[in-house]
PDB file of N, CA and C in Angstrom:
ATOM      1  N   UNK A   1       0.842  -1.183   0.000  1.00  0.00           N
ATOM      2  CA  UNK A   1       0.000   0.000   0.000  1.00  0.00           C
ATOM      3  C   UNK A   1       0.883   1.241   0.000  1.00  0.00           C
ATOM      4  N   UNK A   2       0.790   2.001  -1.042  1.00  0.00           N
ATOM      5  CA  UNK A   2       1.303   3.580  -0.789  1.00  0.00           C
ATOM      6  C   UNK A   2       1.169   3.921   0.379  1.00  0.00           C
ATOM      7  N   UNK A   3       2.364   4.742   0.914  1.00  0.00           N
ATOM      8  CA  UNK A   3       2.507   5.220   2.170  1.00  0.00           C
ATOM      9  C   UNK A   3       1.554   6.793   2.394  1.00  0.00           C
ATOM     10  N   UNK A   4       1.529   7.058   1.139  1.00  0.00           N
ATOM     11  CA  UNK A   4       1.056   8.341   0.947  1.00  0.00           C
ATOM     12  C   UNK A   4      -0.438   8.065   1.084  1.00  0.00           C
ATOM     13  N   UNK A   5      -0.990   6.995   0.647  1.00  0.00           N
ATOM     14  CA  UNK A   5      -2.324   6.884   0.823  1.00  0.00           C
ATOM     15  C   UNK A   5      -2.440   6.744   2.338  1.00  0.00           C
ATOM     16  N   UNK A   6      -1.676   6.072   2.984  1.00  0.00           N
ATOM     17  CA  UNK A   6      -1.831   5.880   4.656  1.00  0.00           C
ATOM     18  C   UNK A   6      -1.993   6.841   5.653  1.00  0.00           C
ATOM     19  N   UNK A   7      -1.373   8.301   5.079  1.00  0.00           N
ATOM     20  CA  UNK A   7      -1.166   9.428   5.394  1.00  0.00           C
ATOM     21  C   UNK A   7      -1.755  10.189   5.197  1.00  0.00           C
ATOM     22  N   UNK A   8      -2.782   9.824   4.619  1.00  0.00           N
ATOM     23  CA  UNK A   8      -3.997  11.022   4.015  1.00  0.00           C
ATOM     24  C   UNK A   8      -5.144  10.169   5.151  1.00  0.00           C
ATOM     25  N   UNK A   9      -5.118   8.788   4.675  1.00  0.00           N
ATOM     26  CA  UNK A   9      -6.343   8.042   5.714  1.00  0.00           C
ATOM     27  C   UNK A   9      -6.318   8.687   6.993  1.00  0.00           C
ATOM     28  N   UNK A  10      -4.525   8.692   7.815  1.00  0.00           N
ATOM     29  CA  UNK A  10      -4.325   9.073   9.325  1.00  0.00           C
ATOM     30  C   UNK A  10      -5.115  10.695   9.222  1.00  0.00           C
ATOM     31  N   UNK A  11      -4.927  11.884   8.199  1.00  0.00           N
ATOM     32  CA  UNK A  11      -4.981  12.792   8.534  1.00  0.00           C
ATOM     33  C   UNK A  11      -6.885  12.667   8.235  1.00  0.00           C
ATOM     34  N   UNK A  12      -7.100  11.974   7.668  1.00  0.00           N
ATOM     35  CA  UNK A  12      -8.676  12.574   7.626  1.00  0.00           C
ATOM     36  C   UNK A  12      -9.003  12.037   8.751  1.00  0.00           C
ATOM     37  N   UNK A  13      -8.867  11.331   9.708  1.00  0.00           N
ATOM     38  CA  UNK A  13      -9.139  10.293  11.179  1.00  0.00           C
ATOM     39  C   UNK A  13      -9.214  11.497  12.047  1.00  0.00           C
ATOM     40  N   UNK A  14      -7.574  12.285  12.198  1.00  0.00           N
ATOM     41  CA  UNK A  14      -7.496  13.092  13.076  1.00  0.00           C
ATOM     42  C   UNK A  14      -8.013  14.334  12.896  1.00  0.00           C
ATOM     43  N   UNK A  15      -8.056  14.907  11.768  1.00  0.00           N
ATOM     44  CA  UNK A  15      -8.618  16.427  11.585  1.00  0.00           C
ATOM     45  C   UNK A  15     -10.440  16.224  11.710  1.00  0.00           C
ATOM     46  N   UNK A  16     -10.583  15.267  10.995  1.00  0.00           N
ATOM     47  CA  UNK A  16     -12.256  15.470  11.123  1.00  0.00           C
ATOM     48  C   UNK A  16     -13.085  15.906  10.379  1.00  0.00           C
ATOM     49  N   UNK A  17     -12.753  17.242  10.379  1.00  0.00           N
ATOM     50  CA  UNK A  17     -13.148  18.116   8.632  1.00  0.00           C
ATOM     51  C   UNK A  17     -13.481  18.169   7.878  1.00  0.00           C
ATOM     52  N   UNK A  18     -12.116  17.107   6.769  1.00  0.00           N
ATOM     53  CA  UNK A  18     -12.923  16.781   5.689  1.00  0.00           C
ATOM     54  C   UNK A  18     -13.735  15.755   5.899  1.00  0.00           C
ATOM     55  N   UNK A  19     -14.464  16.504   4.772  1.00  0.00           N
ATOM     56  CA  UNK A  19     -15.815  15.895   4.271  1.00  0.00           C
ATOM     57  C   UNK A  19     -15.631  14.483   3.238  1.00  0.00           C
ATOM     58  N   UNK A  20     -14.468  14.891   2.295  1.00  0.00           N
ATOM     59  CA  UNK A  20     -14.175  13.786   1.681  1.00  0.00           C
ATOM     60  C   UNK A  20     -12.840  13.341   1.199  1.00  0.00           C
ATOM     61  N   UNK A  21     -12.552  11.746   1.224  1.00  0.00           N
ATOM     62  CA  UNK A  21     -11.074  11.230   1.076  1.00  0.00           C
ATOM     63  C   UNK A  21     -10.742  11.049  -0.276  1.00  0.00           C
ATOM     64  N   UNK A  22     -10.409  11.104  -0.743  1.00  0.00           N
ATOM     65  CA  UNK A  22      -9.652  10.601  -2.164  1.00  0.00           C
ATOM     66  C   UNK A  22      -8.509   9.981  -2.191  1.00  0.00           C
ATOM     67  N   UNK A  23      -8.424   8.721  -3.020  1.00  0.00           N
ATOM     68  CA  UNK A  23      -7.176   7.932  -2.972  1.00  0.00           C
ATOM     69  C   UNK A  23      -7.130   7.419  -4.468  1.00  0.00           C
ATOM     70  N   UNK A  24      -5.865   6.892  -4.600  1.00  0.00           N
ATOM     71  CA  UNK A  24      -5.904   6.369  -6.460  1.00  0.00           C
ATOM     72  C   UNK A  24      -5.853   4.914  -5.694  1.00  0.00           C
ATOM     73  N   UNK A  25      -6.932   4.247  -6.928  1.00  0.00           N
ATOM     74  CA  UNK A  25      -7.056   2.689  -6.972  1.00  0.00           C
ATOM     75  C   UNK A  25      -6.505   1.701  -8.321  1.00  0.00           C
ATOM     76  N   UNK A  26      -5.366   1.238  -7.975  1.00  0.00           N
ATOM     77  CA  UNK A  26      -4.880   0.751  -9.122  1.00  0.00           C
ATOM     78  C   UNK A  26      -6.099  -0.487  -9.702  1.00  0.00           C
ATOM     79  N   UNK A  27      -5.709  -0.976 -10.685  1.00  0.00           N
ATOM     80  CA  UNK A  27      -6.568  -1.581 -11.301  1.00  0.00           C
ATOM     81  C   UNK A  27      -5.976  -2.031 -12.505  1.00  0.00           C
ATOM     82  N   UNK A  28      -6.479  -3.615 -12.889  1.00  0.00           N
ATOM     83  CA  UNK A  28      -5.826  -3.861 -14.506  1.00  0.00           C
ATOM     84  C   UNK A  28      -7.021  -4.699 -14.589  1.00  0.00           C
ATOM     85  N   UNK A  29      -6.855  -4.193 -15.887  1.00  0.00           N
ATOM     86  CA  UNK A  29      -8.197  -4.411 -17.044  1.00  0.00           C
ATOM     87  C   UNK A  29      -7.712  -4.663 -17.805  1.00  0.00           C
ATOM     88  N   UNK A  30      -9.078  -4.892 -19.136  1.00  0.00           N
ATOM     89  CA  UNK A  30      -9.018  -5.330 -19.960  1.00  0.00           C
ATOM     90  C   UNK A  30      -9.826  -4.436 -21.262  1.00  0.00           C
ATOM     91  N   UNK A  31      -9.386  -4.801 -22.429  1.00  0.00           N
ATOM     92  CA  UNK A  31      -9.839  -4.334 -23.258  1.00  0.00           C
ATOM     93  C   UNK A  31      -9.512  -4.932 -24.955  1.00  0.00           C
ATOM     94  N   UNK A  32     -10.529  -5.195 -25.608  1.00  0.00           N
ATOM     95  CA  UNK A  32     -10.332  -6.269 -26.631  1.00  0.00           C
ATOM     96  C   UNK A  32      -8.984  -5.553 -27.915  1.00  0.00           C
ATOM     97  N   UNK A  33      -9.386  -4.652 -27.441  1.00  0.00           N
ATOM     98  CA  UNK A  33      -8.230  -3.745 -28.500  1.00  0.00           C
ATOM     99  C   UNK A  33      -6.917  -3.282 -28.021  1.00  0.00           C
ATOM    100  N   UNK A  34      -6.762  -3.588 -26.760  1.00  0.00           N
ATOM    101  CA  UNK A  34      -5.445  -3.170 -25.844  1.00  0.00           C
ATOM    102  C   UNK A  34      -5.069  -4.096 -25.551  1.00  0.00           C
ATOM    103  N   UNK A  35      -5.723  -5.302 -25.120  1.00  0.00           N
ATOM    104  CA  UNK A  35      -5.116  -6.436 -23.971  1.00  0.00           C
ATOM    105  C   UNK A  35      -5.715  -5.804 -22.725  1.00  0.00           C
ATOM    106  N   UNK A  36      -4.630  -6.784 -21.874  1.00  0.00           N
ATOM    107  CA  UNK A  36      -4.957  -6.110 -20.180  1.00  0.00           C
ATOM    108  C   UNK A  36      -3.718  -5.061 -20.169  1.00  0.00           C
ATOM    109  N   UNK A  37      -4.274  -4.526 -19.319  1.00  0.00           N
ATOM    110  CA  UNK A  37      -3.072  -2.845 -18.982  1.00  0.00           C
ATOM    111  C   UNK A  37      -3.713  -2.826 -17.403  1.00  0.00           C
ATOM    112  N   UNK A  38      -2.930  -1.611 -17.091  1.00  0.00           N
ATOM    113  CA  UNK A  38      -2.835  -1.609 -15.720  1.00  0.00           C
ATOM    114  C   UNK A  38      -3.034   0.337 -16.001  1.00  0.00           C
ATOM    115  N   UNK A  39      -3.901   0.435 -15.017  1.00  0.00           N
ATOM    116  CA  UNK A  39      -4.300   1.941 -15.473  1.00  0.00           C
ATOM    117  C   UNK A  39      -4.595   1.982 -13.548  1.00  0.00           C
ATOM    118  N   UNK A  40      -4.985   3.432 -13.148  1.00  0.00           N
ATOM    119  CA  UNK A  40      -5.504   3.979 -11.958  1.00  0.00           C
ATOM    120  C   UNK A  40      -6.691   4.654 -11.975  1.00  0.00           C
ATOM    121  N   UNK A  41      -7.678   4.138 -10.827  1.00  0.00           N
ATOM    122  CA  UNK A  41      -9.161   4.920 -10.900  1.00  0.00           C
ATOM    123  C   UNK A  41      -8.469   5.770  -9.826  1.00  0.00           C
ATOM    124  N   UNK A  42      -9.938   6.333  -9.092  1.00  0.00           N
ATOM    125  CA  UNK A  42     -10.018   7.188  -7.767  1.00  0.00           C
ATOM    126  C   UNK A  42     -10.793   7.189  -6.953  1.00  0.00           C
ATOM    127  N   UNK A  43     -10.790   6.429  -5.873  1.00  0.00           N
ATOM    128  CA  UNK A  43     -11.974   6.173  -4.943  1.00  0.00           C
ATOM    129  C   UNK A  43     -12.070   6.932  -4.256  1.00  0.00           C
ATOM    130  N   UNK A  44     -13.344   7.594  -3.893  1.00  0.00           N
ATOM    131  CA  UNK A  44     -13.791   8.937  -2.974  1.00  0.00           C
ATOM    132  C   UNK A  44     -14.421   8.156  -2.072  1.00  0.00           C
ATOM    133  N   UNK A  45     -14.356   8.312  -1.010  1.00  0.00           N
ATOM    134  CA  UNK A  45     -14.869   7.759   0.357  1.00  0.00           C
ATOM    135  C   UNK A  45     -15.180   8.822   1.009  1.00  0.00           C
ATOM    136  N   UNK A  46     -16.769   8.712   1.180  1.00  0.00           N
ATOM    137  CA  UNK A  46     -17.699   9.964   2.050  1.00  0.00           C
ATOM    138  C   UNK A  46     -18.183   9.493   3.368  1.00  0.00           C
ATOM    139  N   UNK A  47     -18.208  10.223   4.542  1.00  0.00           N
ATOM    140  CA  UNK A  47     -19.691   9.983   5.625  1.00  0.00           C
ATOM    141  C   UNK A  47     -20.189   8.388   5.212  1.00  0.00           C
ATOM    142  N   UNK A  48     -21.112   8.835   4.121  1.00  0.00           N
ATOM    143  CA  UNK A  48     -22.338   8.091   3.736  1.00  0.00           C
ATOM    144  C   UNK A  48     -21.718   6.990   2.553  1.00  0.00           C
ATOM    145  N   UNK A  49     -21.132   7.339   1.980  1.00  0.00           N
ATOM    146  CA  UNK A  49     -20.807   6.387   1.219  1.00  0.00           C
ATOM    147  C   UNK A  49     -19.393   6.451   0.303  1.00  0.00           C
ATOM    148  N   UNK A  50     -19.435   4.922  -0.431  1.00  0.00           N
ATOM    149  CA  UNK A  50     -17.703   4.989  -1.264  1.00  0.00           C
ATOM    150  C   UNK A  50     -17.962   4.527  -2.458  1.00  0.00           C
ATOM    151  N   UNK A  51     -17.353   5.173  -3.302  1.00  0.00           N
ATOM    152  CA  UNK A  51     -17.645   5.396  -5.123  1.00  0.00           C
ATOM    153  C   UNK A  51     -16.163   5.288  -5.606  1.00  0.00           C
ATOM    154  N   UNK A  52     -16.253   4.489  -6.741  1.00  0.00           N
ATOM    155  CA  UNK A  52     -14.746   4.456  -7.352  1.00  0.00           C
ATOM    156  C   UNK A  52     -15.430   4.849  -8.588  1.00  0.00           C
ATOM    157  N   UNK A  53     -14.208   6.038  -9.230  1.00  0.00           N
ATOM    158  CA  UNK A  53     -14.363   6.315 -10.912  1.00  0.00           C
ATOM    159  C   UNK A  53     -13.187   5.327 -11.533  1.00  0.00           C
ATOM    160  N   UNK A  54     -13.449   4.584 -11.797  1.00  0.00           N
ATOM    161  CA  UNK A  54     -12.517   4.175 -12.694  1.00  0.00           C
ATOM    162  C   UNK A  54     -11.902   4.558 -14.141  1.00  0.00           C
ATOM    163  N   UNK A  55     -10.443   3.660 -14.211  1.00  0.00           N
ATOM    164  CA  UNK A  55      -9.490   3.874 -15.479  1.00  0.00           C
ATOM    165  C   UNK A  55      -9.589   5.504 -15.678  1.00  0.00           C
ATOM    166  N   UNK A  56      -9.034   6.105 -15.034  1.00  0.00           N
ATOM    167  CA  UNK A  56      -8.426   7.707 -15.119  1.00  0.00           C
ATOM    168  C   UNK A  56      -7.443   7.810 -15.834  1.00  0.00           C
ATOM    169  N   UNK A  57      -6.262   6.756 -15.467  1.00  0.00           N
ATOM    170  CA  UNK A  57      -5.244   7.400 -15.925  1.00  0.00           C
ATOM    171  C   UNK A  57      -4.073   6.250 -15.853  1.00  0.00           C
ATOM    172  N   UNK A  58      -3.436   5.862 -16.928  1.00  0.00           N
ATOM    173  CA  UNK A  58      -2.854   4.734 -16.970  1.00  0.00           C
ATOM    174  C   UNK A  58      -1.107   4.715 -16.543  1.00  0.00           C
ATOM    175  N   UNK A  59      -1.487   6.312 -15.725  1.00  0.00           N
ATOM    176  CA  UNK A  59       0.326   7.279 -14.916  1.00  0.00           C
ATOM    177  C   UNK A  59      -0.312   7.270 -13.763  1.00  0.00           C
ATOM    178  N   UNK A  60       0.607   6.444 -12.856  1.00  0.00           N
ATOM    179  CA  UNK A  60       0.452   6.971 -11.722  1.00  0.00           C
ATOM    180  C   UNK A  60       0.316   8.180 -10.868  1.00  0.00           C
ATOM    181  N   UNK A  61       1.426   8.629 -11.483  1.00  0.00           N
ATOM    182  CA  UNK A  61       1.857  10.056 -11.270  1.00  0.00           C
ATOM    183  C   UNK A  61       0.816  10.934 -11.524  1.00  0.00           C
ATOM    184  N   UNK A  62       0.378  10.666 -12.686  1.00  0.00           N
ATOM    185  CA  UNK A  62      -1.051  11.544 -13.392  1.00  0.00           C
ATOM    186  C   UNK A  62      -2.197  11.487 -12.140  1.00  0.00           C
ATOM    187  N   UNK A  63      -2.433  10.233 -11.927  1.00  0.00           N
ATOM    188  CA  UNK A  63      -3.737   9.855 -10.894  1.00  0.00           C
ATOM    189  C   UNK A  63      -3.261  10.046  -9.254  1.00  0.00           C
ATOM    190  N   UNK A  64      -1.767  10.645  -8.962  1.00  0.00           N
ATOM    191  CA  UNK A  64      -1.497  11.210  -7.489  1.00  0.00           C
ATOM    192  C   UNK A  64      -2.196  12.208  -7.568  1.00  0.00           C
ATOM    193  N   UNK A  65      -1.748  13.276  -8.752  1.00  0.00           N
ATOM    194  CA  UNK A  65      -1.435  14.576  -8.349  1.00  0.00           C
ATOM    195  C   UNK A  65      -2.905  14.952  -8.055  1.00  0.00           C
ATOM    196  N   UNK A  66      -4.125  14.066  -9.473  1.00  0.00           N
ATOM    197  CA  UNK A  66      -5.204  14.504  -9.594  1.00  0.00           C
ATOM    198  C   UNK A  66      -5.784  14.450  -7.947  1.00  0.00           C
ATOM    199  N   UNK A  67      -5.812  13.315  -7.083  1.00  0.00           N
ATOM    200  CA  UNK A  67      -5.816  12.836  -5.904  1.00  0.00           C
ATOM    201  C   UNK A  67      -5.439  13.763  -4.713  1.00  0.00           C
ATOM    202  N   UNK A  68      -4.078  14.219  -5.176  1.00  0.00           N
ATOM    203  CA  UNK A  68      -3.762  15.495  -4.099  1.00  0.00           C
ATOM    204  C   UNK A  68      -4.451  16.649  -4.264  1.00  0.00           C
ATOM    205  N   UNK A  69      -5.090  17.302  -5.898  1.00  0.00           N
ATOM    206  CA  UNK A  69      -5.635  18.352  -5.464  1.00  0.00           C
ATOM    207  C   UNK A  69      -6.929  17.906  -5.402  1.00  0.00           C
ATOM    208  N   UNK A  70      -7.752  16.813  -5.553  1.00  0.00           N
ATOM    209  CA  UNK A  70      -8.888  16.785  -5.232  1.00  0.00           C
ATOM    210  C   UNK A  70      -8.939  16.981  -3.666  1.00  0.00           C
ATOM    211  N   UNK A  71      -7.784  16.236  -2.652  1.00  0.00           N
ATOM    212  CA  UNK A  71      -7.455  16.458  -1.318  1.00  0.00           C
ATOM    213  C   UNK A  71      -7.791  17.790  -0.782  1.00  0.00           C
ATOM    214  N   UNK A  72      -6.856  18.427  -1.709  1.00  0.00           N
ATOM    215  CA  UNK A  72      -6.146  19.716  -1.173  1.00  0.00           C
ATOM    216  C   UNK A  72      -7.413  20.649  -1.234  1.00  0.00           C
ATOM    217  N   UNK A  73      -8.411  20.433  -2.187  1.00  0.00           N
ATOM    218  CA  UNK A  73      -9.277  21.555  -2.082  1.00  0.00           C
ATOM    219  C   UNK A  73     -10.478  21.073  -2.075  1.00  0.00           C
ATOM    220  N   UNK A  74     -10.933  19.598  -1.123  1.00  0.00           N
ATOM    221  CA  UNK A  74     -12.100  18.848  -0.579  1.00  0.00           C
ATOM    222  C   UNK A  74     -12.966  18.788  -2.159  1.00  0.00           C
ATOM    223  N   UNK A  75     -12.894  18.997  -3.204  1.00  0.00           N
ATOM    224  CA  UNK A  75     -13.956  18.768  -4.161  1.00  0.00           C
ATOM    225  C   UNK A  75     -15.135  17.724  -3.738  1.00  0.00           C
ATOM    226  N   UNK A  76     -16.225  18.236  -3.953  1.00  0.00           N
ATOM    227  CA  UNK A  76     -17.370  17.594  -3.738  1.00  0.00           C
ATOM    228  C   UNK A  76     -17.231  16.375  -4.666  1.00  0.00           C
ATOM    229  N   UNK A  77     -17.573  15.189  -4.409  1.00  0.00           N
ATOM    230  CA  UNK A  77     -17.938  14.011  -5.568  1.00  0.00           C
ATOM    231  C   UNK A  77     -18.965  14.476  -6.609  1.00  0.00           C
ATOM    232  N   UNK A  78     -20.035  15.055  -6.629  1.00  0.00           N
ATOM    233  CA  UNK A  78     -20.274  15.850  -7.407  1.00  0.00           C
ATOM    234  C   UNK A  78     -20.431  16.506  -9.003  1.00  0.00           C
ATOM    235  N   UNK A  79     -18.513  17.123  -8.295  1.00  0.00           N
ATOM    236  CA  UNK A  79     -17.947  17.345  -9.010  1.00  0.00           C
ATOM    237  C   UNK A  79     -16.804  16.951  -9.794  1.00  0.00           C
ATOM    238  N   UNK A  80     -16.775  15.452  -9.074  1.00  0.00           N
ATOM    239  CA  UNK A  80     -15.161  14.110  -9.701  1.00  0.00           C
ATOM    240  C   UNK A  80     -15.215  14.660 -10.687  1.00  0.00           C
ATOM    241  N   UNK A  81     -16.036  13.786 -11.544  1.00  0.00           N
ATOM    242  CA  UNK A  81     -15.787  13.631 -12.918  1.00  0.00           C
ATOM    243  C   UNK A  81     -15.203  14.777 -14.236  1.00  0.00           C
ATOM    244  N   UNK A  82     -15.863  16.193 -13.896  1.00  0.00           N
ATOM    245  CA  UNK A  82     -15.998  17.024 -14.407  1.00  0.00           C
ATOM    246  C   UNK A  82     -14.154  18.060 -14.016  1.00  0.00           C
ATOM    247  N   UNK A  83     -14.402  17.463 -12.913  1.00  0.00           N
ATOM    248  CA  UNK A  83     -12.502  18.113 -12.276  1.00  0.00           C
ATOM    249  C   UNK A  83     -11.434  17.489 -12.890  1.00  0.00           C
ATOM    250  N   UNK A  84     -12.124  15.864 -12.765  1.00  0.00           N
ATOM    251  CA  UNK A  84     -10.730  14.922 -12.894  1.00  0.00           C
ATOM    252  C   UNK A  84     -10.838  14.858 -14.572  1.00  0.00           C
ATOM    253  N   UNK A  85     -11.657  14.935 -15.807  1.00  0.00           N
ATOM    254  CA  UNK A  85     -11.568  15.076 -16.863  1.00  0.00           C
ATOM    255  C   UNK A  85     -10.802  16.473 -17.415  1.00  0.00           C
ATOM    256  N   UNK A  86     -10.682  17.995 -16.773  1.00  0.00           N
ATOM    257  CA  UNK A  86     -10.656  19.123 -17.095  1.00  0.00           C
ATOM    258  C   UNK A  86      -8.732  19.050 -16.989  1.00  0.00           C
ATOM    259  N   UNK A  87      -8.507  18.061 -15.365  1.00  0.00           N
ATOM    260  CA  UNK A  87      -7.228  17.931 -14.996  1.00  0.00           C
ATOM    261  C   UNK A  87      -6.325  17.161 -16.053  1.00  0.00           C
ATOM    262  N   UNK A  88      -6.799  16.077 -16.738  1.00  0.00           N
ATOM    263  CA  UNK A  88      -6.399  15.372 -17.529  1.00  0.00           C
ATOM    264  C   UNK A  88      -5.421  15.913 -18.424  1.00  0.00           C
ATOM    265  N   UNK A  89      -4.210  15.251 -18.834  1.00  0.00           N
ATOM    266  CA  UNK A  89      -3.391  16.489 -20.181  1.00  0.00           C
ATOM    267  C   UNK A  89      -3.870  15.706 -21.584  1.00  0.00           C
TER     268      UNK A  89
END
């Protein structure tokens, strides 16, 4: 497990605050025209409930950063899709 994901779990425990967690969920799939690949969703974990968007982004790196600023500035689930598509290069 990413350490970095462990560190976001500890801080949403202790602060309280946020409203919502975001983490990247690796994942390998499939696809008849690719094969299997290994790409990253983003699971938002609320209060009330937990939603994964899947296959975001087949860079890790790509699916941290999106992850840290969804963190960094609590985005509503909401608004995933529409953030994490705009973030995309």
């Amino acid at each position: 497990m990413d350490v970095g994901i462990d560190l976001r779990a500890s801080l949403h425990k202790q602060r309280g605050h946020l409203s919502w967690l975001y983490n990247v969920e690796p994942e390998n799939l499939y696809q008849h025209e690719l094969g299997k690949y290994r790409t990253y969703g983003i699971r938002v974990t609320a209060p009330d409930c937990t939603d994964i968007l899947h296959d975001v982004a087949v860079c890790e790196k790509t699916a941290t950063h999106i992850v840290d600023t969804l963190n960094h500035y609590q985005v509503s689930p909401v608004h995933l899709y529409d953030v994490v598509t705009d973030m995309l290069p």
